[in-house]
C-alpha atoms as a PDB file:
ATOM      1  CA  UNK A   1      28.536  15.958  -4.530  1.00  0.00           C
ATOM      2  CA  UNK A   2      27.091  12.457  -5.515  1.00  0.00           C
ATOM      3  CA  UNK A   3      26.569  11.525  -1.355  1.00  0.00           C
ATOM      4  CA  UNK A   4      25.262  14.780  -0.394  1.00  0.00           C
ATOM      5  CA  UNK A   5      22.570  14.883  -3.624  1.00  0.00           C
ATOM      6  CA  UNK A   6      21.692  11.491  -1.766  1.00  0.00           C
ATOM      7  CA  UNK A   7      21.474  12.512   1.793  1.00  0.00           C
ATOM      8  CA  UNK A   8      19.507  15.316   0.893  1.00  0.00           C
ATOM      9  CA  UNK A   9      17.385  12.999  -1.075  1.00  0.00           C
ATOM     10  CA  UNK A  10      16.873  10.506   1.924  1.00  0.00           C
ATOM     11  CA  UNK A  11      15.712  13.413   4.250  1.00  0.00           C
ATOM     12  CA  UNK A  12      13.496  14.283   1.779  1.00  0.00           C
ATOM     13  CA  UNK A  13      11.436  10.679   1.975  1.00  0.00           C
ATOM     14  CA  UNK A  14      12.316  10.848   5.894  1.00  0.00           C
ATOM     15  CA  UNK A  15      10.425  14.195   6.441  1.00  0.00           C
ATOM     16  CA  UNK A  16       7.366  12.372   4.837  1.00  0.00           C
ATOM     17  CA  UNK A  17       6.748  10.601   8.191  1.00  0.00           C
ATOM     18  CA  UNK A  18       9.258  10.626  11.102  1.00  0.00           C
ATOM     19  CA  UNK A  19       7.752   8.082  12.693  1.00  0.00           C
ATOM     20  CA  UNK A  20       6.019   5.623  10.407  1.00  0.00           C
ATOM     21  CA  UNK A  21       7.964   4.358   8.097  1.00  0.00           C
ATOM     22  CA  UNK A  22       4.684   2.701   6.383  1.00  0.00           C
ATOM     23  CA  UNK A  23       3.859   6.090   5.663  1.00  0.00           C
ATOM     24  CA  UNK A  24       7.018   7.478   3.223  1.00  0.00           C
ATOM     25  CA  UNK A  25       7.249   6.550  -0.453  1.00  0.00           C
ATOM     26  CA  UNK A  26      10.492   4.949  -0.280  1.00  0.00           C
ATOM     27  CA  UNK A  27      12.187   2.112   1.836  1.00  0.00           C
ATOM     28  CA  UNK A  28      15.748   1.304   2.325  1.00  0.00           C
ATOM     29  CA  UNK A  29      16.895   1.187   5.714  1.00  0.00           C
ATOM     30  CA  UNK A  30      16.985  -2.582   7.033  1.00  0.00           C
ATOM     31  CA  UNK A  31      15.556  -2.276  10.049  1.00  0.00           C
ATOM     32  CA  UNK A  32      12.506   0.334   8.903  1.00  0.00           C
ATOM     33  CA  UNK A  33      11.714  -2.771   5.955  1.00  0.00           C
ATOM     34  CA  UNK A  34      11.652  -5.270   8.418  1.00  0.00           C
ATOM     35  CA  UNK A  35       9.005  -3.248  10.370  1.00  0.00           C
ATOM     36  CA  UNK A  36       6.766  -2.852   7.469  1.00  0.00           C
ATOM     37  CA  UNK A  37       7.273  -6.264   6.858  1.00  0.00           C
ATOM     38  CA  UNK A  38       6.137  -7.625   9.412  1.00  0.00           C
ATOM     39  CA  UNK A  39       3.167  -5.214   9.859  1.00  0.00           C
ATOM     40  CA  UNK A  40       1.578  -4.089   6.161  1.00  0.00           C
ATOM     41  CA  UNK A  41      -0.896  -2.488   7.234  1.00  0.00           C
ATOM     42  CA  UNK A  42      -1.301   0.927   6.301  1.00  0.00           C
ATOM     43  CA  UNK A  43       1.623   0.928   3.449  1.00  0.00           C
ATOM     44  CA  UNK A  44      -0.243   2.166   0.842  1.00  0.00           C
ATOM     45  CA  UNK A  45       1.701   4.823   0.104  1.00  0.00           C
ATOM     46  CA  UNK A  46       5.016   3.141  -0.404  1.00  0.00           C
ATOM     47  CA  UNK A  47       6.341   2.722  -4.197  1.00  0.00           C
ATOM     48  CA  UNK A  48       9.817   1.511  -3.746  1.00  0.00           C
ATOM     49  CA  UNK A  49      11.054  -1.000  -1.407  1.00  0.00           C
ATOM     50  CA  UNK A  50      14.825  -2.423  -1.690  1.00  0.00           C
ATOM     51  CA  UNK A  51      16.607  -4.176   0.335  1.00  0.00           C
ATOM     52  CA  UNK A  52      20.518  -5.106   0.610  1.00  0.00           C
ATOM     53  CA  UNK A  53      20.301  -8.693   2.035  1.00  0.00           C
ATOM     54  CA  UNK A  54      23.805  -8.280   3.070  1.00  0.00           C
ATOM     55  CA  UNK A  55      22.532  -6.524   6.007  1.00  0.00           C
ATOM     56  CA  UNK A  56      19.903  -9.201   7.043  1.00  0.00           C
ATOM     57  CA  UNK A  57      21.764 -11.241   9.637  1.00  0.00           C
ATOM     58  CA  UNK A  58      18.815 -13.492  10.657  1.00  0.00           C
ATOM     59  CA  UNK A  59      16.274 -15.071   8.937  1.00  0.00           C
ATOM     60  CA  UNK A  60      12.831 -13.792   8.189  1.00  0.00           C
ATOM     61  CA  UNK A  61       9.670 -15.420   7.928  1.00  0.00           C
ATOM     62  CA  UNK A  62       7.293 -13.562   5.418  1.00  0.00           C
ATOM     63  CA  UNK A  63       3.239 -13.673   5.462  1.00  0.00           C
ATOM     64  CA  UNK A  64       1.834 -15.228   2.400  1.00  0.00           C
ATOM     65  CA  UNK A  65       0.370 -11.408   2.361  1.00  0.00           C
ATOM     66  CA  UNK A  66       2.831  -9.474   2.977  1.00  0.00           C
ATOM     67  CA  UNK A  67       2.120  -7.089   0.241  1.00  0.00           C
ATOM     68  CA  UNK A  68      -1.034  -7.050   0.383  1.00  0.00           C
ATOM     69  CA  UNK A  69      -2.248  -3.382   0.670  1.00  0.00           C
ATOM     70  CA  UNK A  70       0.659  -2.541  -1.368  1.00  0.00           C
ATOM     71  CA  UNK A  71      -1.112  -1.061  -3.891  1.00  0.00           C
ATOM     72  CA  UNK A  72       0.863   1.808  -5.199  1.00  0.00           C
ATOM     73  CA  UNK A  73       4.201  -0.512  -5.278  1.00  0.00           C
ATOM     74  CA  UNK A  74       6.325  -0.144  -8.500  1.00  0.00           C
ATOM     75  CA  UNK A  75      10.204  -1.357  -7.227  1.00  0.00           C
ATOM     76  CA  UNK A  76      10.751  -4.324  -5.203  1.00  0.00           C
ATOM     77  CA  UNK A  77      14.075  -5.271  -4.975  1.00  0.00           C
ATOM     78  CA  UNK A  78      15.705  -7.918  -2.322  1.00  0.00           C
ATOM     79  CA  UNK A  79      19.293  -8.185  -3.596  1.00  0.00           C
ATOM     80  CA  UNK A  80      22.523  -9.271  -3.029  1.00  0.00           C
ATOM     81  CA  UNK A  81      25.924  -7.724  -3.395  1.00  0.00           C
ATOM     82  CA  UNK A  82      28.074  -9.361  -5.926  1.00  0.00           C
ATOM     83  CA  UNK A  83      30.652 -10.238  -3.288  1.00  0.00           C
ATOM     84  CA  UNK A  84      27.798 -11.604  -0.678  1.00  0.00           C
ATOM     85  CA  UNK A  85      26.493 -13.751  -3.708  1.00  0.00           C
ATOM     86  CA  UNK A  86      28.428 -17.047  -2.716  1.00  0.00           C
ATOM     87  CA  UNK A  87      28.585 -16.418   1.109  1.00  0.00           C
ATOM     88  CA  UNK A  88      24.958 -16.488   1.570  1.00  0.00           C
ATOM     89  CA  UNK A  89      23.989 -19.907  -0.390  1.00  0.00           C
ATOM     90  CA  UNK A  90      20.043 -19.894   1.002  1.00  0.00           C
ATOM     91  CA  UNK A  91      18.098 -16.947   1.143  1.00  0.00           C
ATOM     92  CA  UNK A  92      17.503 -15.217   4.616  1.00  0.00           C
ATOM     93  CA  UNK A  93      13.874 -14.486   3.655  1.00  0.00           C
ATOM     94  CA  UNK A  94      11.314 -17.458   4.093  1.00  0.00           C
ATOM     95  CA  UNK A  95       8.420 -18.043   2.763  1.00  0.00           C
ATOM     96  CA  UNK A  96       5.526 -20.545   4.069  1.00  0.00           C
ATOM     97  CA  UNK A  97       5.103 -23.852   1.416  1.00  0.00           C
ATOM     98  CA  UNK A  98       2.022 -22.042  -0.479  1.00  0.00           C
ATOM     99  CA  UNK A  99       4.382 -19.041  -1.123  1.00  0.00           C
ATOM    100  CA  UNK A 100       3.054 -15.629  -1.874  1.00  0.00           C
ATOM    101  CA  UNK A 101      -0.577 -15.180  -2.044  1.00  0.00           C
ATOM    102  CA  UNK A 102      -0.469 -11.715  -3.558  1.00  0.00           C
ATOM    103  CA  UNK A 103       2.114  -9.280  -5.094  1.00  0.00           C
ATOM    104  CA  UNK A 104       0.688  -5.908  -6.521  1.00  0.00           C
ATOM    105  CA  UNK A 105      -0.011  -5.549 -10.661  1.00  0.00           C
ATOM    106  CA  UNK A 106       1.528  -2.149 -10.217  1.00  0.00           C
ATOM    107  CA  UNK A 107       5.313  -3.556 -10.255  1.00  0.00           C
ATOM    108  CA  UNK A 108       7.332  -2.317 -13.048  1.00  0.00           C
ATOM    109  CA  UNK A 109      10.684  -3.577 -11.593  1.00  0.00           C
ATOM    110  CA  UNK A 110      10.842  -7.225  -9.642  1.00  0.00           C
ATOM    111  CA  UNK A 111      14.369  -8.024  -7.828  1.00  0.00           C
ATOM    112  CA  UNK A 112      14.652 -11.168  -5.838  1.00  0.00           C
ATOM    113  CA  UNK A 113      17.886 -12.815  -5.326  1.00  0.00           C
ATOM    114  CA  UNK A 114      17.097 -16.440  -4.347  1.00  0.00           C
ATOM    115  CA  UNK A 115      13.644 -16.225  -3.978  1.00  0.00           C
ATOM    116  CA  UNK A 116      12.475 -18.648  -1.622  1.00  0.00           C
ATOM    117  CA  UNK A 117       9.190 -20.380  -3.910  1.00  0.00           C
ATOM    118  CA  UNK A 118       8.137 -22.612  -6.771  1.00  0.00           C
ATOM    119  CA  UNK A 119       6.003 -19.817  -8.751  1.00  0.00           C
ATOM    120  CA  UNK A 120       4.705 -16.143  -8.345  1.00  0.00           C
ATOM    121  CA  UNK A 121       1.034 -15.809  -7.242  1.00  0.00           C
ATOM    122  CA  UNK A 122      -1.687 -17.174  -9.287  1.00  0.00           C
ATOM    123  CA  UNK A 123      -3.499 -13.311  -9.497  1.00  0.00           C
ATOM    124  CA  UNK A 124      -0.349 -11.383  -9.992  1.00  0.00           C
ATOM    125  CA  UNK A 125      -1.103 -10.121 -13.492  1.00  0.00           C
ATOM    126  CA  UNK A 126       2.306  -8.045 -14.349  1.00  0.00           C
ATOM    127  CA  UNK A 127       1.239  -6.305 -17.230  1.00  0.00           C
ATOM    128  CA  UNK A 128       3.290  -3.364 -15.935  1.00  0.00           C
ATOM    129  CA  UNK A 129       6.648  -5.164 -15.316  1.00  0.00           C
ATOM    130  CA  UNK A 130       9.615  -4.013 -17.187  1.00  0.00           C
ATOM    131  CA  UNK A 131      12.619  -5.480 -15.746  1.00  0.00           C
ATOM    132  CA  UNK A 132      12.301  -9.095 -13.809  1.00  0.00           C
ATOM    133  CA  UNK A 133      15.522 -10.431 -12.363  1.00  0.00           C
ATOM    134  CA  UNK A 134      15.645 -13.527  -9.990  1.00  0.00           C
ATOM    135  CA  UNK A 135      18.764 -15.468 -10.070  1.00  0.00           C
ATOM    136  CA  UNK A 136      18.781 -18.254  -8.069  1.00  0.00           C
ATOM    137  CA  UNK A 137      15.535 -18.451  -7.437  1.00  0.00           C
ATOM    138  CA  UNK A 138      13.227 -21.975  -6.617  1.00  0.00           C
ATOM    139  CA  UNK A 139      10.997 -21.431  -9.284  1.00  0.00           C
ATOM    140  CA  UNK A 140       9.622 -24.124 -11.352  1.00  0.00           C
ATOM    141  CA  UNK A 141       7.730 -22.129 -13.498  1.00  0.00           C
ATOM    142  CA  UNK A 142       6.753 -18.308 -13.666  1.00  0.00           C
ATOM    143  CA  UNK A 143       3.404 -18.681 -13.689  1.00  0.00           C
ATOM    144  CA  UNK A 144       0.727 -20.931 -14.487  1.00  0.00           C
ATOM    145  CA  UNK A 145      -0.685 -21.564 -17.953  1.00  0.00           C
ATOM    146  CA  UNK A 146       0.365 -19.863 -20.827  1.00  0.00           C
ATOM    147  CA  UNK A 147      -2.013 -16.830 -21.014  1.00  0.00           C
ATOM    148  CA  UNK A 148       0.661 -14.444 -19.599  1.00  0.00           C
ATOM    149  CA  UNK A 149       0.428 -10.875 -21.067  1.00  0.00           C
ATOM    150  CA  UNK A 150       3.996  -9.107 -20.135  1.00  0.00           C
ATOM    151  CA  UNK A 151       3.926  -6.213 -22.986  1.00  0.00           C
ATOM    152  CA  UNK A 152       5.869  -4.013 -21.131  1.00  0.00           C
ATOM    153  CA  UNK A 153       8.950  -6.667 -20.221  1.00  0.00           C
ATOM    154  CA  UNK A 154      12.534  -5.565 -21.478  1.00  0.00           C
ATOM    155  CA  UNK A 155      14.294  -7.920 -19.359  1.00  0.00           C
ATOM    156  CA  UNK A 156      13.852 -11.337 -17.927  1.00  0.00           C
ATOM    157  CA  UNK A 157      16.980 -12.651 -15.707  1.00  0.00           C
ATOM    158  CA  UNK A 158      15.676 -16.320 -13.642  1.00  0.00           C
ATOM    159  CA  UNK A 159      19.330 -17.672 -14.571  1.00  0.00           C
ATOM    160  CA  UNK A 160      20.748 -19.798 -11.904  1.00  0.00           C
ATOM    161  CA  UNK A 161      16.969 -21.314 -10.891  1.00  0.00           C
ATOM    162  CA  UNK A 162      18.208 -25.003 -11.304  1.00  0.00           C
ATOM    163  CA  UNK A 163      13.895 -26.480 -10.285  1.00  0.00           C
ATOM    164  CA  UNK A 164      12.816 -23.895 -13.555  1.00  0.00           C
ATOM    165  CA  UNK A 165      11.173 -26.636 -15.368  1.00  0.00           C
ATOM    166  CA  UNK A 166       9.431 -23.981 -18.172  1.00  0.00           C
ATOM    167  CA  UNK A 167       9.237 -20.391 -19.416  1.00  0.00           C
ATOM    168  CA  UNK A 168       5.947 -19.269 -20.189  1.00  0.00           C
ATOM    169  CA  UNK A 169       4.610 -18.598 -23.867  1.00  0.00           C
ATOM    170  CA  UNK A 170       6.684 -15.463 -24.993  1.00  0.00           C
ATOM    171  CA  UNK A 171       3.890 -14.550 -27.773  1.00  0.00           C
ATOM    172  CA  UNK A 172       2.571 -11.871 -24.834  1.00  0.00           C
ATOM    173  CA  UNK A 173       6.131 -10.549 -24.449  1.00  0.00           C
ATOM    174  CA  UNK A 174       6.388  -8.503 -27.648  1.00  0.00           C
ATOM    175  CA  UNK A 175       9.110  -6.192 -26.691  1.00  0.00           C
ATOM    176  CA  UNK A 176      11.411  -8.354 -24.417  1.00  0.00           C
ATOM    177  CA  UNK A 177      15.343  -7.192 -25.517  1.00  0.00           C
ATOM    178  CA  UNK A 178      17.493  -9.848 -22.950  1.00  0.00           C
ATOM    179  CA  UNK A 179      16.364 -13.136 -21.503  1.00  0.00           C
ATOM    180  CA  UNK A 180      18.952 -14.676 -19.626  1.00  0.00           C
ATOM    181  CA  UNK A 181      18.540 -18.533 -18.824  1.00  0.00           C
ATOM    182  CA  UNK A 182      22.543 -19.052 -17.888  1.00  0.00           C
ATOM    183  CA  UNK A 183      22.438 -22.080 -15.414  1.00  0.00           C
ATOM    184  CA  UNK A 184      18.585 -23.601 -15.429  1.00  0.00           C
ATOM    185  CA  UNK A 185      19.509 -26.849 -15.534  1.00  0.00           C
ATOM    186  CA  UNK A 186      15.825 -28.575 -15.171  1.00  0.00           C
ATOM    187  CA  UNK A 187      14.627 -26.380 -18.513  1.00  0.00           C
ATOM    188  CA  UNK A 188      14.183 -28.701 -21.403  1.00  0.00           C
ATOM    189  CA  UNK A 189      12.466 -26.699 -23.840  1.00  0.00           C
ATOM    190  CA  UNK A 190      12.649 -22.534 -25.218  1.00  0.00           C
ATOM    191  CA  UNK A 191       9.260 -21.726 -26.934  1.00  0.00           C
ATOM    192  CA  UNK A 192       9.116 -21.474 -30.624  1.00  0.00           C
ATOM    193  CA  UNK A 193       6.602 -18.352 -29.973  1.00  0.00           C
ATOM    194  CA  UNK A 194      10.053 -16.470 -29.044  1.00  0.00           C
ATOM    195  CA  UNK A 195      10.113 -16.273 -32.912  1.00  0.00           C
ATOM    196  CA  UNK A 196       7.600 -13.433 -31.940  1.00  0.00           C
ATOM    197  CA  UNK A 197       9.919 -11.549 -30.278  1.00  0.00           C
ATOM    198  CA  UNK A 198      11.529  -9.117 -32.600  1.00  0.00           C
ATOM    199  CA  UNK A 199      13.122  -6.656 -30.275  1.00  0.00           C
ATOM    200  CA  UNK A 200      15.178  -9.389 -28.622  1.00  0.00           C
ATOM    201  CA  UNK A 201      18.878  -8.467 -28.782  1.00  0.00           C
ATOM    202  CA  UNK A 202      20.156 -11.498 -26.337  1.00  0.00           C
ATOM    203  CA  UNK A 203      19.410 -14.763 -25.191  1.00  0.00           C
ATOM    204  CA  UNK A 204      21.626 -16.901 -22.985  1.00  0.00           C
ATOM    205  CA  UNK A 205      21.220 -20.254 -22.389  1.00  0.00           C
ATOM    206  CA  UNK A 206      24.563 -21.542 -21.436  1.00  0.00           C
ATOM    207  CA  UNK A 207      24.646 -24.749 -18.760  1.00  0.00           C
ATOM    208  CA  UNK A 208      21.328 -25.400 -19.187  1.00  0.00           C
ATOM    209  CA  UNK A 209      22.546 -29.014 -19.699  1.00  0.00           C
ATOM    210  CA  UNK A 210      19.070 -30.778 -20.309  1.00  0.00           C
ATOM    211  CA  UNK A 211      17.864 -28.830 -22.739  1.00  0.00           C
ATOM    212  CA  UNK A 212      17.163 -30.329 -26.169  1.00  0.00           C
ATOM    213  CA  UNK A 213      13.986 -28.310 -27.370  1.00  0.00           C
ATOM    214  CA  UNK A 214      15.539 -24.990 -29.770  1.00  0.00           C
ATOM    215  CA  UNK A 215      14.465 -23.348 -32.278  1.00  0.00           C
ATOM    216  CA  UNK A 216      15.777 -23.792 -35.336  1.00  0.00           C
ATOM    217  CA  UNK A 217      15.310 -20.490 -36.777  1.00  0.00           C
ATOM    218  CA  UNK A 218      16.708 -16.941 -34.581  1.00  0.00           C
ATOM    219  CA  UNK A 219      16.786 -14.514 -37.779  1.00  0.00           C
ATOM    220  CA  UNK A 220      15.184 -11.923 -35.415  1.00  0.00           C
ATOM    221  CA  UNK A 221      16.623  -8.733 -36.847  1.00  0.00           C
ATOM    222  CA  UNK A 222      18.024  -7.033 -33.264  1.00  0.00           C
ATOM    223  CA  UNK A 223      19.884 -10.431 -31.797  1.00  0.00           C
ATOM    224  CA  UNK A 224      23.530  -9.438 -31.284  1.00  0.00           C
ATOM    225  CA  UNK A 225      24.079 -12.242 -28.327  1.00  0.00           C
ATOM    226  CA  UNK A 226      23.428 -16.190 -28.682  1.00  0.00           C
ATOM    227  CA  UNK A 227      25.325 -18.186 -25.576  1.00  0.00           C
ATOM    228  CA  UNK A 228      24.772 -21.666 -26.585  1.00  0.00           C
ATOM    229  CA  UNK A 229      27.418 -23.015 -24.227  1.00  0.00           C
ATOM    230  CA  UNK A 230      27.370 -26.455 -22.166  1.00  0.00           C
ATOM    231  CA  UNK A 231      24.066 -27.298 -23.792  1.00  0.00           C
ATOM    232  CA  UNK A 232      24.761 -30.893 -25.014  1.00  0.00           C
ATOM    233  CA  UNK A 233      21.328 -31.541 -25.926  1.00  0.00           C
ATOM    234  CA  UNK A 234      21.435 -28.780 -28.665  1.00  0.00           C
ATOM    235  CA  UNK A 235      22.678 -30.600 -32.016  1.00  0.00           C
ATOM    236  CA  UNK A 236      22.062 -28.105 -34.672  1.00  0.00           C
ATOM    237  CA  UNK A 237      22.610 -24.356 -34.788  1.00  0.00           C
ATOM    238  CA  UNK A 238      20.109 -22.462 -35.615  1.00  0.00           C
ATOM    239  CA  UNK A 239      19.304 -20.030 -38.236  1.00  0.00           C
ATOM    240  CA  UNK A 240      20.537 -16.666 -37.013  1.00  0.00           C
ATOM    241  CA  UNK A 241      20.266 -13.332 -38.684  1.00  0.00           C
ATOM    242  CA  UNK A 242      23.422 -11.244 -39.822  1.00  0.00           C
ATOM    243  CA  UNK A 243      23.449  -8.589 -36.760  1.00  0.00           C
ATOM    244  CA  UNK A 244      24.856 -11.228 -34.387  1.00  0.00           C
ATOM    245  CA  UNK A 245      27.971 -10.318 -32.899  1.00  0.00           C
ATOM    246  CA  UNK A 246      28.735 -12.594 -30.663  1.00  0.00           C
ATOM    247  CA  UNK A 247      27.643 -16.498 -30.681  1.00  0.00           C
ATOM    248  CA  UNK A 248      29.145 -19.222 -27.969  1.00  0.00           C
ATOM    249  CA  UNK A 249      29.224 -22.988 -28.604  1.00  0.00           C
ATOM    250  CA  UNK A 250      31.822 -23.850 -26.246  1.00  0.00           C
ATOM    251  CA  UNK A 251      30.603 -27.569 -24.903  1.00  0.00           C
ATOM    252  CA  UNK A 252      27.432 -28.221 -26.906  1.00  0.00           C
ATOM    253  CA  UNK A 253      26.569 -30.595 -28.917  1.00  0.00           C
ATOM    254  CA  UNK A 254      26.637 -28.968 -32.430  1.00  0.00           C
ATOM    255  CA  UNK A 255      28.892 -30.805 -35.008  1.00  0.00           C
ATOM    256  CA  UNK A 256      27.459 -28.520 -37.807  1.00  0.00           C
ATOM    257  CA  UNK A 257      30.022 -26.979 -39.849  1.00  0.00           C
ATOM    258  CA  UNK A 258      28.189 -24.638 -41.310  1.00  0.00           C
ATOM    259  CA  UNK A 259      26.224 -21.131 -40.033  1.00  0.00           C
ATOM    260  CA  UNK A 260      23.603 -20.093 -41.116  1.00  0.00           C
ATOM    261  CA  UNK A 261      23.923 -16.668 -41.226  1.00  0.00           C
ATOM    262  CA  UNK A 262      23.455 -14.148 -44.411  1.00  0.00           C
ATOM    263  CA  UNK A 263      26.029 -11.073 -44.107  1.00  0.00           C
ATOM    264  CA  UNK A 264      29.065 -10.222 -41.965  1.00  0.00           C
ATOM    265  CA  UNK A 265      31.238 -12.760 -40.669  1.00  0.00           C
ATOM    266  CA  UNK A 266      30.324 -12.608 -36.698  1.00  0.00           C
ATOM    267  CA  UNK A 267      32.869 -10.809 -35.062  1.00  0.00           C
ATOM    268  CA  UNK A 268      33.383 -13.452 -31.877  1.00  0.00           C
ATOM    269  CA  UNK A 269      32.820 -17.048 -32.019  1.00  0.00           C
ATOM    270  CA  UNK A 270      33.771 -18.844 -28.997  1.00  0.00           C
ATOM    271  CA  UNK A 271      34.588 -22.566 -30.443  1.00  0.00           C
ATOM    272  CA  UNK A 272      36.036 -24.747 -27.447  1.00  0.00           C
ATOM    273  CA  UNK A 273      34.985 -28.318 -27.601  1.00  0.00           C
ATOM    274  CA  UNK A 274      32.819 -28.018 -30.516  1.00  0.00           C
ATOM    275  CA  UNK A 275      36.155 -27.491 -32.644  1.00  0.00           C
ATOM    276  CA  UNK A 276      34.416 -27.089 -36.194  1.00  0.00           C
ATOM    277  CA  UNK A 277      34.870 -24.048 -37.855  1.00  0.00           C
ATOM    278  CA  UNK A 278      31.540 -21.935 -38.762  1.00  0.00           C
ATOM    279  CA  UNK A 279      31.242 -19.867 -41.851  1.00  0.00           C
ATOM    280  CA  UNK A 280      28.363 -17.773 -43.220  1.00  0.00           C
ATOM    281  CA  UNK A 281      26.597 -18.832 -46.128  1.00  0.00           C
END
């Protein structure tokens, strides 16, 4: 029932334009993406585009523009299958050294496995973006400057981008709920202003081995999830509230014996090399 709601579905976008695949709504089909790709032009009527990279057997070299004209875009998504992840250790889709020049401010999901450059565009303002996810990326930072308004974001997923140098201020991301950071191993520092963000209910940080800038105080009243593992630059655990669940030390560098945490005992705590034993005050 599932594949024929589907097919039915995909004739449905098909019968939109036969022949022009910059003319339908929605994109999926490798070789009808790498024609719009490569010729823009007239795609203002798509609002989804994703692509399984799985199927891209050669390499592509993007415009700086390639989205440009875009304007009614809201899903972008170049992904890779779980069990492609390893096999394909550089991304088949290149972009020139000044990277994108323009992605539209009508996104509300971002997807881009590996992506290929050191930041997003200068004039992408994502005020609409509610789920960003680029493991593996070469970012260095997200954008420039601070003065990043993302009131819509839920989740934030960069981990794996081993150049991410910074995050940007989190005071304009009000209702962020996971921010995943799992492998950034050039990050140094999380924001205090994530104080600000009260609807967070997990942040991982584990192998991000130079990081030594924390904040000492968590007691935001949704967290559930702290991964604090391989850190060895974080000494002290920080104050968390009592609806964590679930808080991992394993190799860091916190010799504190004691949690601060007001309430339940925390239902998981994963000790490892940190071998002290944590109790709630």
């Amino acid at each position: 029932m599932h594949d024929l709601i589907q097919q039915m579905c995909e004739g449905i976008v098909l019968d939109e334009n036969r022949w022009d695949p910059r003319k339908r709504s929605r994109l999926w089909r490798y070789e009808h993406i790498v024609q719009v790709l490569n010729k823009s032009k007239g795609a203002e009527r798509v609002e989804a585009l994703s692509l399984d990279m799985s199927q891209v057997s050669r390499t592509i070299q993007l415009s700086p523009k390639v989205f440009e004209g875009m304007d009614n875009l809201r899903l972008l998504s170049f992904f890779l299958r779980d069990g492609y992840w390893y096999k394909n250790p550089t991304s088949k889709l290149h972009l020139p050294q000044q990277g994108l020049e323009y992605l539209p401010n009508t996104l509300r999901l971002l997807h881009w496995d590996r992506y290929p450059s050191a930041s997003l565009p200068s004039n992408f303002h994502p005020e609409n973006m509610v789920y960003l996810k680029m493991p593996g990326s070469s970012l260095t930072q997200l954008w420039e400057g601070d003065n990043v308004h993302l009131v819509n974001l839920k989740v934030c997923d960069i981990r794996r981008s081993k150049e991410l140098i910074k995050i940007m201020d989190l005071s304009g991301v009000p209702n962020l709920e996971e921010l995943d950071l799992e492998g950034c191993r050039s990050l140094v520092e999380i924001p205090s202003s994530i104080q600000l963000c009260r609807k967070l209910t997990m942040i991982n940080v584990s192998e991000c081995v130079n990081l030594c800038g924390f904040p000492s105080d968590l007691r935001l009243t949704s967290l559930e999830e702290v991964n604090l593992e391989c850190c060895p630059g974080i000494w002290e655990l920080p104050k968390l509230p009592s609806t964590v669940k679930t808080l991992s030390i394993y190799s860091s560098g916190i010799k504190q014996g004691m949690c601060s945490i007001h309430g339940d005992w925390i239902v998981l705590v994963w000790m490892g090399q940190s071998g002290h034993d944590l109790k709630p005050q």
